[in-house]
Protein backbone atom coordinates (compact mmCIF):
# COMPACT_ATOMS: atom_id res chain seq x y z
CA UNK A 1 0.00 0.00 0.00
CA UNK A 2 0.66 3.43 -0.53
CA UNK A 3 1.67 5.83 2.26
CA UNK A 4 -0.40 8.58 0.94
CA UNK A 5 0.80 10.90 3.30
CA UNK A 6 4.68 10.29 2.70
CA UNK A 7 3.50 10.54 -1.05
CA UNK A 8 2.24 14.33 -0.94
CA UNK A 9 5.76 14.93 1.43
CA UNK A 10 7.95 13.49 -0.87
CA UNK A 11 5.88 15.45 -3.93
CA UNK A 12 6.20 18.77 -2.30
CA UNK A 13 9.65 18.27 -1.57
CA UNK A 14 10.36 17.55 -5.54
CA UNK A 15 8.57 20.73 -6.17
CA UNK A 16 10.41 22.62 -3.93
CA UNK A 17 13.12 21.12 -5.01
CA UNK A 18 12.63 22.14 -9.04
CA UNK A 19 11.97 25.28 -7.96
CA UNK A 20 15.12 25.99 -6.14
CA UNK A 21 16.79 24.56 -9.62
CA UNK A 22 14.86 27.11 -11.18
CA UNK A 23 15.67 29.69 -9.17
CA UNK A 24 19.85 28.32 -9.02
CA UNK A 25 19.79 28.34 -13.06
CA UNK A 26 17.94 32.09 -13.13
CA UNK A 27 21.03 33.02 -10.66
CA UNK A 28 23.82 31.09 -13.34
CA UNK A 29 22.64 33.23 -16.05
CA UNK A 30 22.59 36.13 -14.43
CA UNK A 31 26.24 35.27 -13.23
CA UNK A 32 27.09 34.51 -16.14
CA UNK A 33 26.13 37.72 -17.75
CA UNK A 34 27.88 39.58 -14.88
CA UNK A 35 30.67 37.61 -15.72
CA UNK A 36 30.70 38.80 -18.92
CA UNK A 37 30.37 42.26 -18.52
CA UNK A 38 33.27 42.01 -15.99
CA UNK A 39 35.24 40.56 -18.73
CA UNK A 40 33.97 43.51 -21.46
CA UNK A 41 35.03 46.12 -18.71
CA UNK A 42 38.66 44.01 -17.69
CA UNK A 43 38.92 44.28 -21.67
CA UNK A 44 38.19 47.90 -21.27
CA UNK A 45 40.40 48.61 -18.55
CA UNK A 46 43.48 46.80 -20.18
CA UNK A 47 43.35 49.82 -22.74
CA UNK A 48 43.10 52.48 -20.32
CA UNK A 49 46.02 50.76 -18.61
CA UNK A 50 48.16 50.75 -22.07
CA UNK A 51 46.85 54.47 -23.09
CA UNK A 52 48.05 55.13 -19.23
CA UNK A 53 50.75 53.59 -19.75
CA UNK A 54 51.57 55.31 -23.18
CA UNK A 55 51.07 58.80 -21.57
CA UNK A 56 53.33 58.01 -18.52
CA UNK A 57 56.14 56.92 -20.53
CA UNK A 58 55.36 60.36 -22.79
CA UNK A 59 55.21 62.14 -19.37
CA UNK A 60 58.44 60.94 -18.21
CA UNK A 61 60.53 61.81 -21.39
CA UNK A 62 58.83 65.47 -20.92
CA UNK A 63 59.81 66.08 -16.98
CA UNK A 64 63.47 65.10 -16.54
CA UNK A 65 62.99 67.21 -13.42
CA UNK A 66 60.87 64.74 -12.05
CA UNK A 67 62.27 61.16 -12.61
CA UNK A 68 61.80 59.82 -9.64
CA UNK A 69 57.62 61.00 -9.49
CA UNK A 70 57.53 59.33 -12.66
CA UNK A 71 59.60 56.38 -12.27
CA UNK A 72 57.10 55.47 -9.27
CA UNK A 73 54.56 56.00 -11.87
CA UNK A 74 55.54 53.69 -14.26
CA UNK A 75 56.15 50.66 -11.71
CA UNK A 76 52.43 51.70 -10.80
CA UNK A 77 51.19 51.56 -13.89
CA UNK A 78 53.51 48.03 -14.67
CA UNK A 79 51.75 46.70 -11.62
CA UNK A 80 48.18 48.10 -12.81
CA UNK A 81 48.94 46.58 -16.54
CA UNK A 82 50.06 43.22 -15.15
CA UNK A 83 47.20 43.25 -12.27
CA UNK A 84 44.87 43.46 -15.37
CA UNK A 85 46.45 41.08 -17.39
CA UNK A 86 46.24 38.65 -14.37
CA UNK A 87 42.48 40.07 -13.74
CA UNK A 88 41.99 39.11 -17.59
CA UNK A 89 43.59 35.64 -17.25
CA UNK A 90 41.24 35.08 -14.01
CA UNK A 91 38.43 36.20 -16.08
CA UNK A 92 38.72 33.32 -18.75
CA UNK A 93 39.07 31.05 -16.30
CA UNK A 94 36.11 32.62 -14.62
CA UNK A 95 34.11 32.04 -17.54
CA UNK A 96 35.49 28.34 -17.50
CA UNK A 97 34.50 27.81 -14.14
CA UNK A 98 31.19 29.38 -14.68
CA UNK A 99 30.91 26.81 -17.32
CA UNK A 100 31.34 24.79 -15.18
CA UNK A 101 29.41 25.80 -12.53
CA UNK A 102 25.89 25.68 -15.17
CA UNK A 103 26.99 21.98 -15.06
CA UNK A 104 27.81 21.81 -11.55
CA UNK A 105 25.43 24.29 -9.48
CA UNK A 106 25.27 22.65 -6.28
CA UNK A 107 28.59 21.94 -5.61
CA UNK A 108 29.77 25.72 -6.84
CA UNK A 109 27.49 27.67 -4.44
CA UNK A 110 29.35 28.71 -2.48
CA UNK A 111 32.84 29.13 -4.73
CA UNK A 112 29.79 31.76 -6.72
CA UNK A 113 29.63 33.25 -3.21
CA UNK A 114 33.46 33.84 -2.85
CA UNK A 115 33.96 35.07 -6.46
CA UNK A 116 31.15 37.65 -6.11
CA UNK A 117 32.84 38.57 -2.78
CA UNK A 118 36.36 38.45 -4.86
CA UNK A 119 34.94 40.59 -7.53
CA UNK A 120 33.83 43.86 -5.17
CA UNK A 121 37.15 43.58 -3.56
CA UNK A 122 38.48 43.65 -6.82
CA UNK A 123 36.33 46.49 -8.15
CA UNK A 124 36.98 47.83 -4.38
CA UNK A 125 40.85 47.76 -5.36
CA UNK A 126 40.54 49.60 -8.91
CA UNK A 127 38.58 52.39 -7.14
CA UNK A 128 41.26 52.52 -5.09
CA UNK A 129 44.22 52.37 -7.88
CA UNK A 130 42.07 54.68 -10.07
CA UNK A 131 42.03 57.08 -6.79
CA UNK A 132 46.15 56.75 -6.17
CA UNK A 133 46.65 57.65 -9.75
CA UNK A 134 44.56 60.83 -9.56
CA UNK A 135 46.10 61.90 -6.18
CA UNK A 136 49.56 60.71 -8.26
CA UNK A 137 48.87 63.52 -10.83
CA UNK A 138 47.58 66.04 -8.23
CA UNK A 139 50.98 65.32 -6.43
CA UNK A 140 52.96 65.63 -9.54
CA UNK A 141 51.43 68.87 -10.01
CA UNK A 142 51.85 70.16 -6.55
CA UNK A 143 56.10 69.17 -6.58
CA UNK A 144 55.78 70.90 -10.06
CA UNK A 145 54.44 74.04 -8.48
CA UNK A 146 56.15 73.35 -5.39
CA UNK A 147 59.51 73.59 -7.35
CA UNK A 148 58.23 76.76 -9.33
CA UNK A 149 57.84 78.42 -5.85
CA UNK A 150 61.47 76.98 -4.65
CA UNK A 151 62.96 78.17 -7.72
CA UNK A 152 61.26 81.66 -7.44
CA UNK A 153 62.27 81.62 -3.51
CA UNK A 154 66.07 80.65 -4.54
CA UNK A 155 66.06 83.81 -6.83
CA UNK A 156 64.50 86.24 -3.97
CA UNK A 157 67.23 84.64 -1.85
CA UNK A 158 70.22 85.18 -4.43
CA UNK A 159 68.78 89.03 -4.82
CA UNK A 160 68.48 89.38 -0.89
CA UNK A 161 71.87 88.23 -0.28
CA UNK A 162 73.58 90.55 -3.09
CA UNK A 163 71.67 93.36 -1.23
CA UNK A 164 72.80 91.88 2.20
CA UNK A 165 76.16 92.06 1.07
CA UNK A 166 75.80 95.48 -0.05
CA UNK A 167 74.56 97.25 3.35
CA UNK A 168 77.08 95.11 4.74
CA UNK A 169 79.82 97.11 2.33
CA UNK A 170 78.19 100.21 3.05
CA UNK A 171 78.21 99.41 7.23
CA UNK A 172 81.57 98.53 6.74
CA UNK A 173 82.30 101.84 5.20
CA UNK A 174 80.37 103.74 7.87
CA UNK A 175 82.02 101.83 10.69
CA UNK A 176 85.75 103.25 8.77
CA UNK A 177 84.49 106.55 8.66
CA UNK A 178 83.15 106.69 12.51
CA UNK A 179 86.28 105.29 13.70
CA UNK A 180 88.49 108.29 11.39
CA UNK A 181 86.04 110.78 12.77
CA UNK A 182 86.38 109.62 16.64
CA UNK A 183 90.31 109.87 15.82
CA UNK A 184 90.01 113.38 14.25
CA UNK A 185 87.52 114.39 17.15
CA UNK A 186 89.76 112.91 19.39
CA UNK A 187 92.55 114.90 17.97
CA UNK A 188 90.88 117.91 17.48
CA UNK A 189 89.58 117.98 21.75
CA UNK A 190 93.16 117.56 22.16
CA UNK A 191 94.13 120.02 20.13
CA UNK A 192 91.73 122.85 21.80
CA UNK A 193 92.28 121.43 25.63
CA UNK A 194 96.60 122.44 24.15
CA UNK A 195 95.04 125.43 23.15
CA UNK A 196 93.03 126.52 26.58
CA UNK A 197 95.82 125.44 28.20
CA UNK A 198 98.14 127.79 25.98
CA UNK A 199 95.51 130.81 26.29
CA UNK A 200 95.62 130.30 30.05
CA UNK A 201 98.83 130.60 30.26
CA UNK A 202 99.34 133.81 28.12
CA UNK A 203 96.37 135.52 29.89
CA UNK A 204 97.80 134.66 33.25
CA UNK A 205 101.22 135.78 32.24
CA UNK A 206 100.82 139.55 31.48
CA UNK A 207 97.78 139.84 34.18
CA UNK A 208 100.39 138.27 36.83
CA UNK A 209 102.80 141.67 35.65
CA UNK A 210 100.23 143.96 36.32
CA UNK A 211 99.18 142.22 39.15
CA UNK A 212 102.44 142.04 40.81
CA UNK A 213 102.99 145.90 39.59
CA UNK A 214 100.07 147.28 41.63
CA UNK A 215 101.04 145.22 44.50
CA UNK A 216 104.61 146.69 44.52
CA UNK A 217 102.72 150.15 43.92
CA UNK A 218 100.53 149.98 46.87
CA UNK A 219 103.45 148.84 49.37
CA UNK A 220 105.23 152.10 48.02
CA UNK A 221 102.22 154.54 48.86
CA UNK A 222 101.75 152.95 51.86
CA UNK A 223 105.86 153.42 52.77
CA UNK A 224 105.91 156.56 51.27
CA UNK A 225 108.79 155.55 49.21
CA UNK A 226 107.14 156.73 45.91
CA UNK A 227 109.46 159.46 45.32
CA UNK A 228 112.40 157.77 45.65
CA UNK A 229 111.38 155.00 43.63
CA UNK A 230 110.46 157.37 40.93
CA UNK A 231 112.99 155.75 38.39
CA UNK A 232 111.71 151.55 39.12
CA UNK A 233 107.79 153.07 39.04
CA UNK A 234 108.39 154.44 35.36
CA UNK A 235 110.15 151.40 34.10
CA UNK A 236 107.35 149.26 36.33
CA UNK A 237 104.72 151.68 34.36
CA UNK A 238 106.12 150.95 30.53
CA UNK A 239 105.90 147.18 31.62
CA UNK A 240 102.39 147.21 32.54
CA UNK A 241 101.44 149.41 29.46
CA UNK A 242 103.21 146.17 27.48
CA UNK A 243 101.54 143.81 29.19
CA UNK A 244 98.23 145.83 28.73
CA UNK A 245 98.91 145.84 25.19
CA UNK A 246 99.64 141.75 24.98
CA UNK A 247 96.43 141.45 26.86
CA UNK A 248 94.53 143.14 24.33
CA UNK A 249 95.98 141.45 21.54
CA UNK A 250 95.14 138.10 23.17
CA UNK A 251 91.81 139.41 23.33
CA UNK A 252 91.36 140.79 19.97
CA UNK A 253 92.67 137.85 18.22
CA UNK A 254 90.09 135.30 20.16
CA UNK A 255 86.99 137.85 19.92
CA UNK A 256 87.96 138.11 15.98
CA UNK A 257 88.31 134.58 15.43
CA UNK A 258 84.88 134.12 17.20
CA UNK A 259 83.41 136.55 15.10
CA UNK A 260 84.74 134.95 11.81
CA UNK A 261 83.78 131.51 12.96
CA UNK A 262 80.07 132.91 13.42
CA UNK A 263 80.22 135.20 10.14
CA UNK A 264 79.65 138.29 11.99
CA UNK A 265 83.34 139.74 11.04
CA UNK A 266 82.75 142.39 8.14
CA UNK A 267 85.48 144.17 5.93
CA UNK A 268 85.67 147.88 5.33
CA UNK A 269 86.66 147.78 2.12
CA UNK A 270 88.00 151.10 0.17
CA UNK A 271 90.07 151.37 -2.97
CA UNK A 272 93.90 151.92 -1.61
CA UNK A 273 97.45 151.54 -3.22
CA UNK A 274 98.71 148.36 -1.30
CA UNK A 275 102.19 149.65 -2.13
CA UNK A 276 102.38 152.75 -0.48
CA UNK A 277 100.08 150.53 2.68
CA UNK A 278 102.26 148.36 3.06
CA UNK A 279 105.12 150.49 2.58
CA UNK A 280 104.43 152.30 5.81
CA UNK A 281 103.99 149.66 7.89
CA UNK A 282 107.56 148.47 7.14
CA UNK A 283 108.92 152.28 7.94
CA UNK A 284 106.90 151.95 10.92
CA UNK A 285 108.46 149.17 12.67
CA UNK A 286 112.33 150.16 11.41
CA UNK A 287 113.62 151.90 15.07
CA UNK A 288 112.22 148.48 16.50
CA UNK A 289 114.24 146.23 14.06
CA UNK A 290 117.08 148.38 14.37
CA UNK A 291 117.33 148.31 18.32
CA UNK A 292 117.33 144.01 17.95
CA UNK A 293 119.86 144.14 15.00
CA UNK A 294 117.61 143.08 12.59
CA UNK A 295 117.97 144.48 8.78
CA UNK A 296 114.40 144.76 7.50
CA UNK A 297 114.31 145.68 3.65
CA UNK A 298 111.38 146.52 1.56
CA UNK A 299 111.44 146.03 -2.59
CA UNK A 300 108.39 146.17 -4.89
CA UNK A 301 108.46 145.83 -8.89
CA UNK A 302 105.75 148.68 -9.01
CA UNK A 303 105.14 151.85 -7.39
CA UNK A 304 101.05 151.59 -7.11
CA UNK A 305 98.10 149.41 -7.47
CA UNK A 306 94.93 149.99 -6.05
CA UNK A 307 93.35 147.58 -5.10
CA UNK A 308 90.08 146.90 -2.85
CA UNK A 309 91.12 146.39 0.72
CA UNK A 310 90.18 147.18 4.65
CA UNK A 311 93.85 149.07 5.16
CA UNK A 312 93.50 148.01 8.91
CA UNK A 313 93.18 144.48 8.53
CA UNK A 314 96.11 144.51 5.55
CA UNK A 315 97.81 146.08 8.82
CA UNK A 316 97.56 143.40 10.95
CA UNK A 317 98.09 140.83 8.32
CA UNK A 318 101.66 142.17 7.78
CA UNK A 319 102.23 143.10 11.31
CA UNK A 320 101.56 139.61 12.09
CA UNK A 321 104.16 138.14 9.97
CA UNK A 322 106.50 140.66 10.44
CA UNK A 323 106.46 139.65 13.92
CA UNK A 324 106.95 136.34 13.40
CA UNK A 325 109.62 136.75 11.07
CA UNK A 326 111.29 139.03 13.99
CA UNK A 327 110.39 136.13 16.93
CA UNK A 328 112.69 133.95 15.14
CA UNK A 329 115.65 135.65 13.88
CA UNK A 330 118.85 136.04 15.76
CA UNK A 331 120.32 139.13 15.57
CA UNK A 332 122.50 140.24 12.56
CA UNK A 333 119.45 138.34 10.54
CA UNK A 334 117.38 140.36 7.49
CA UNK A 335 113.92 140.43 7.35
CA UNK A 336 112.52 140.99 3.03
CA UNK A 337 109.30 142.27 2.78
CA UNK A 338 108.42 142.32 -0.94
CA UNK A 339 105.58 143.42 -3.05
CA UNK A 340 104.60 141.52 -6.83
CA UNK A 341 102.00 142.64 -8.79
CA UNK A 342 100.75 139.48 -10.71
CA UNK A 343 98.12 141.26 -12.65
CA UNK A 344 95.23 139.43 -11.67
CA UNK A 345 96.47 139.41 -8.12
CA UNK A 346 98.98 141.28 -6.05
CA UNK A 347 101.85 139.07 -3.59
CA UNK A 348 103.08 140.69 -0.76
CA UNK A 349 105.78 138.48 1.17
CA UNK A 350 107.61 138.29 4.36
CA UNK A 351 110.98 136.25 4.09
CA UNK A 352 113.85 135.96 6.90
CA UNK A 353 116.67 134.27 7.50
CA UNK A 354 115.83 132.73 10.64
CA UNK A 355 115.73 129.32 12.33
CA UNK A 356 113.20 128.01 9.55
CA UNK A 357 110.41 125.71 10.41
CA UNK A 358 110.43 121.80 9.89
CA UNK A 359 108.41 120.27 7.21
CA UNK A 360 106.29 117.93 9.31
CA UNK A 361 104.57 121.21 10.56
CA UNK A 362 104.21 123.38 7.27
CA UNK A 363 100.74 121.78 7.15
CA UNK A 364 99.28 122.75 10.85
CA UNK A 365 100.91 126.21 11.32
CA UNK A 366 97.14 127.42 9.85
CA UNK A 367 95.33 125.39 12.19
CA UNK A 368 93.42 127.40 14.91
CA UNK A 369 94.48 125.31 17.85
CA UNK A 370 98.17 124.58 17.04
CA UNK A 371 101.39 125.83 17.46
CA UNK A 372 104.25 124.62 15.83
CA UNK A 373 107.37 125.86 17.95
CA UNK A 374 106.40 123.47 21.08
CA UNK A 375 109.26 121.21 19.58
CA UNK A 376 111.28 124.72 19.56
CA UNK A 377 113.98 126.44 22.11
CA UNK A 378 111.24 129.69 22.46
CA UNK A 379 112.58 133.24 23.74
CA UNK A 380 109.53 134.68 22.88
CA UNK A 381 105.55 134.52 23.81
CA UNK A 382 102.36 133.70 21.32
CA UNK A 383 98.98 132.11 21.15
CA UNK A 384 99.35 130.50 18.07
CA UNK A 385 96.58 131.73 16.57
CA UNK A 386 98.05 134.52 14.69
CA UNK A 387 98.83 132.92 11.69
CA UNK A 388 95.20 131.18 12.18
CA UNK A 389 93.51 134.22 11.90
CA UNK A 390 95.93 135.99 9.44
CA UNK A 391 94.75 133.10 6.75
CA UNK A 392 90.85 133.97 7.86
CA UNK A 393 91.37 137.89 6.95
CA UNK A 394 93.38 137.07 3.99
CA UNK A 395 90.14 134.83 3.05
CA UNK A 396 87.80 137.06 3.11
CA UNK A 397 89.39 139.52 0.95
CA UNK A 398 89.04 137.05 -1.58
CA UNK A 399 92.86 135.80 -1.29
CA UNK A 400 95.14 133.10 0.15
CA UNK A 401 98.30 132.50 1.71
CA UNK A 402 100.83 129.47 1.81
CA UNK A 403 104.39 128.84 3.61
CA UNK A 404 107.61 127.51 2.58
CA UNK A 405 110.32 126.76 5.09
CA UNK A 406 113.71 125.28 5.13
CA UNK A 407 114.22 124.30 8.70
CA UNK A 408 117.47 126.24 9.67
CA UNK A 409 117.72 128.72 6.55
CA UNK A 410 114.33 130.51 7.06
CA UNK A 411 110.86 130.94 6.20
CA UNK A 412 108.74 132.92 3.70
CA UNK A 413 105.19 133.45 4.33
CA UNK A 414 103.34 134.74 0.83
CA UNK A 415 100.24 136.60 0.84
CA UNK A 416 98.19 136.44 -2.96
CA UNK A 417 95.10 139.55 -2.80
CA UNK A 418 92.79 139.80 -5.89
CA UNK A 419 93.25 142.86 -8.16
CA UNK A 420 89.57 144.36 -7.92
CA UNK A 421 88.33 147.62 -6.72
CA UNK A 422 84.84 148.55 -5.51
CA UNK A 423 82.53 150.68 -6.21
CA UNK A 424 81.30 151.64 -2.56
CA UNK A 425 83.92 152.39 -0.72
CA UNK A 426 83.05 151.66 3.02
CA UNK A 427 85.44 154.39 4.85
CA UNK A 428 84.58 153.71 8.34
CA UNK A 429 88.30 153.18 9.02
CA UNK A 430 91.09 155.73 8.44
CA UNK A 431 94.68 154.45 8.41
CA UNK A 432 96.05 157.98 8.04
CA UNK A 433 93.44 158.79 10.96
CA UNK A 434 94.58 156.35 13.30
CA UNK A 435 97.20 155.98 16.33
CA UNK A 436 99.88 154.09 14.22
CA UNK A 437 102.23 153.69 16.93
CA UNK A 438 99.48 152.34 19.49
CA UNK A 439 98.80 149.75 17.18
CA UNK A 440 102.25 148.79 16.39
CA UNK A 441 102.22 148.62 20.00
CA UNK A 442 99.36 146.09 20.31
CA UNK A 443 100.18 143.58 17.45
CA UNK A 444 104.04 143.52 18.03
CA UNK A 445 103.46 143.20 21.92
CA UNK A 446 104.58 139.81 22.46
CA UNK A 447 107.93 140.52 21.24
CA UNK A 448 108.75 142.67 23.96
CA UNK A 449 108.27 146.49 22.81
């Protein structure tokens, strides 16, 4: 007999059974399909990996610059043509196995399962390849700019370097002229502190005379004695009139040179023959050169030119050198004071014999705050700024004067004044009008009238 019951079980189960055939052989075809769009898109991909790999190996004749970017490239794109080759290879035997599998369904389940599985990891890894090879280019375009900005930064650096260099020159420079200027400063505070010293001295010395003069006065009032030192008082009185006189000298010269150095000192200029001025000064000063047994002798190669000059300034430019000239000559000694007229200009020199001065000093015996006979055996008294402010008058009348010395024969001291005349003649100062002897007395003062 028939178990009825077991019949219908066993029929259901065989339906069941041809439907999940059914349903196994819907899921083959569609697998295979799959399969073979997998293998139309490997196919695919295996010429965008030899166009790739056509445009890298373009791309890495074109940037020498950057073989190394590029040499990565190409073992990437090696590995991404061989990976496909390999992924085209497993796709043939894919279809094989598929093959296969139509005929053998039940027992490839579940290698279907693990090739589907294989396949998104696969499609999962040429995502990811597709996505190194973009960020590849993106990074090859970044070093490109990166080097672009290097390069640019390198050339900023070169300029800022040359310029470095430069202010570095120029500080250098700077540094050499501070350090010459601290030495001339230097030299020039010591220089004026030599000067003040001098100054004090010669302002002490004649004030001391007079000083010591009215004390001696006072003790003869007081003793009564005045009479009988009538004889000592008058030669005590002609000493403090000579002292008097050095003390305004001293003070003329500095107030002068104070007014030159602020431009307050003014000429009086008048149209005069320098001849016949300077003439008279010489005549002047003879009895004085005579009583120290000094020859003084005056020449000229012409007997006028008028020129434009302040007469009393002319004075104490010759006075001045005259003086000198006298200071250091021994007696028995000639003094020349000559007169050229040089067309343009007219010379007027003072030459002696005398002990000459030595060449390293030619250059400072201008200088305000020197004075060249330190070195010298003096018998005489002086600032030192005679000659300074000789050269400032001479100036401003347009002229100039220079030295030449030979140390033990004598000096000669030339004076060059520009032939012009003015127009306005500023007369405020007389030199027939004016105490010639007084002022004789005042310049030649510190050679002991």
């Amino acid at each position: 007999m028939i178990n009825v019951p077991k019949a219908k079980g066993l029929i259901i189960a065989n339906l069941d059974l041809a439907f999940q055939i059914e349903e196994k052989a819907d899921r083959a075809a569609e697998l295979i399909i799959a399969n073979k769009k997998l293998a139309f898109q490997s196919e695919e991909k295996a010429d965008r990996a030899a166009e790739l790999l056509i445009a890298n190996k373009e791309l890495a004749f074109q940037n020498e610059e950057k073989a190394d970017r590029a040499a990565e490239l190409l073992i990437a794109n090696k590995e991404l043509a061989y990976q496909s080759e390999e992924k085209a290879d497993r796709a043939a035997e894919l279809i094989i196995a598929n093959i296969e599998l139509a005929f053998q369904i039940e027992e490839k389940a579940d290698r279907a399962a693990e090739l589907i599985i294989a396949n998104k990891e696969l499609t999962f890894q040429n995502e990811e390849k597709g996505k190194r090879a973009a960020e590849l280019i993106i990074a090859n375009k970044e070093l490109t700019f990166q080097n672009e900005e290097k390069g640019k930064r390198a050339a900023e650096l070169i300029i800022a370097n040359k310029e470095l260099a430069f202010q570095n020159e120029e500080k250098g420079k700077r540094a050499a002229e501070l350090i010459i200027a601290n030495k001339e400063l230097i030299i020039a505070n010591k220089a004026q502190g030599e000067f003040l010293v001098n100054i004090s001295h010669e302002l002490k010395t004649p004030l001391n005379v007079i000083f010591s003069t009215a004390q001696l006065f006072e003790m003869y009032c007081k003793s009564g004695s005045l009479d009988d030192k009538k004889d000592s008082i008058i030669k005590y009185i002609q000493s403090m009139k000579l002292n008097s006189y050095r003390l305004s000298k001293l003070i003329n010269n500095i107030v002068d040179l104070s007014k030159i150095e602020a431009g307050f000192f003014k000429l009086s200029l008048s149209n005069n023959n320098i001849v016949e001025v300077v003439e008279e000064i010489v005549m002047s000063i003879t009895a004085l050169t005579d009583s120290k047994g000094l020859n003084i002798i005056f020449d000229t190669n012409i007997e006028e030119k008028i020129i434009a000059c302040d007469t009393e300034k002319i004075e104490r430019i010759v006075l001045n050198l005259i003086s000198n000239a006298i200071k250091f000559s021994n007696e028995g000694d000639e003094i020349f004071v000559q007169i050229k007229d040089k067309n343009e200009f007219v010379e007027i020199s003072v030459k002696d014999n005398g002990i000459g001065i030595e060449d390293e000093y030619l250059d400072m015996i201008f200088d305000r705050f020197k004075q060249v006979d330190k070195s010298l055996s003096r018998n005489t008294e002086g600032t030192g700024v005679g000659l300074s402010l000789v050269k400032s008058i001479v100036e401003l009348h347009g002229g100039s004067i220079h030295a030449n010395s030979v140390f033990g024969k004598g000096s000669k001291f030339t004076v060059r004044l520009p032939s012009k005349k003015v127009l306005q003649e500023n007369m405020i100062y007389n030199n027939k009008m004016r105490n010639g002897n007084e002022t004789i007395r005042v310049e030649l003062s510190d050679i002991y009238l």
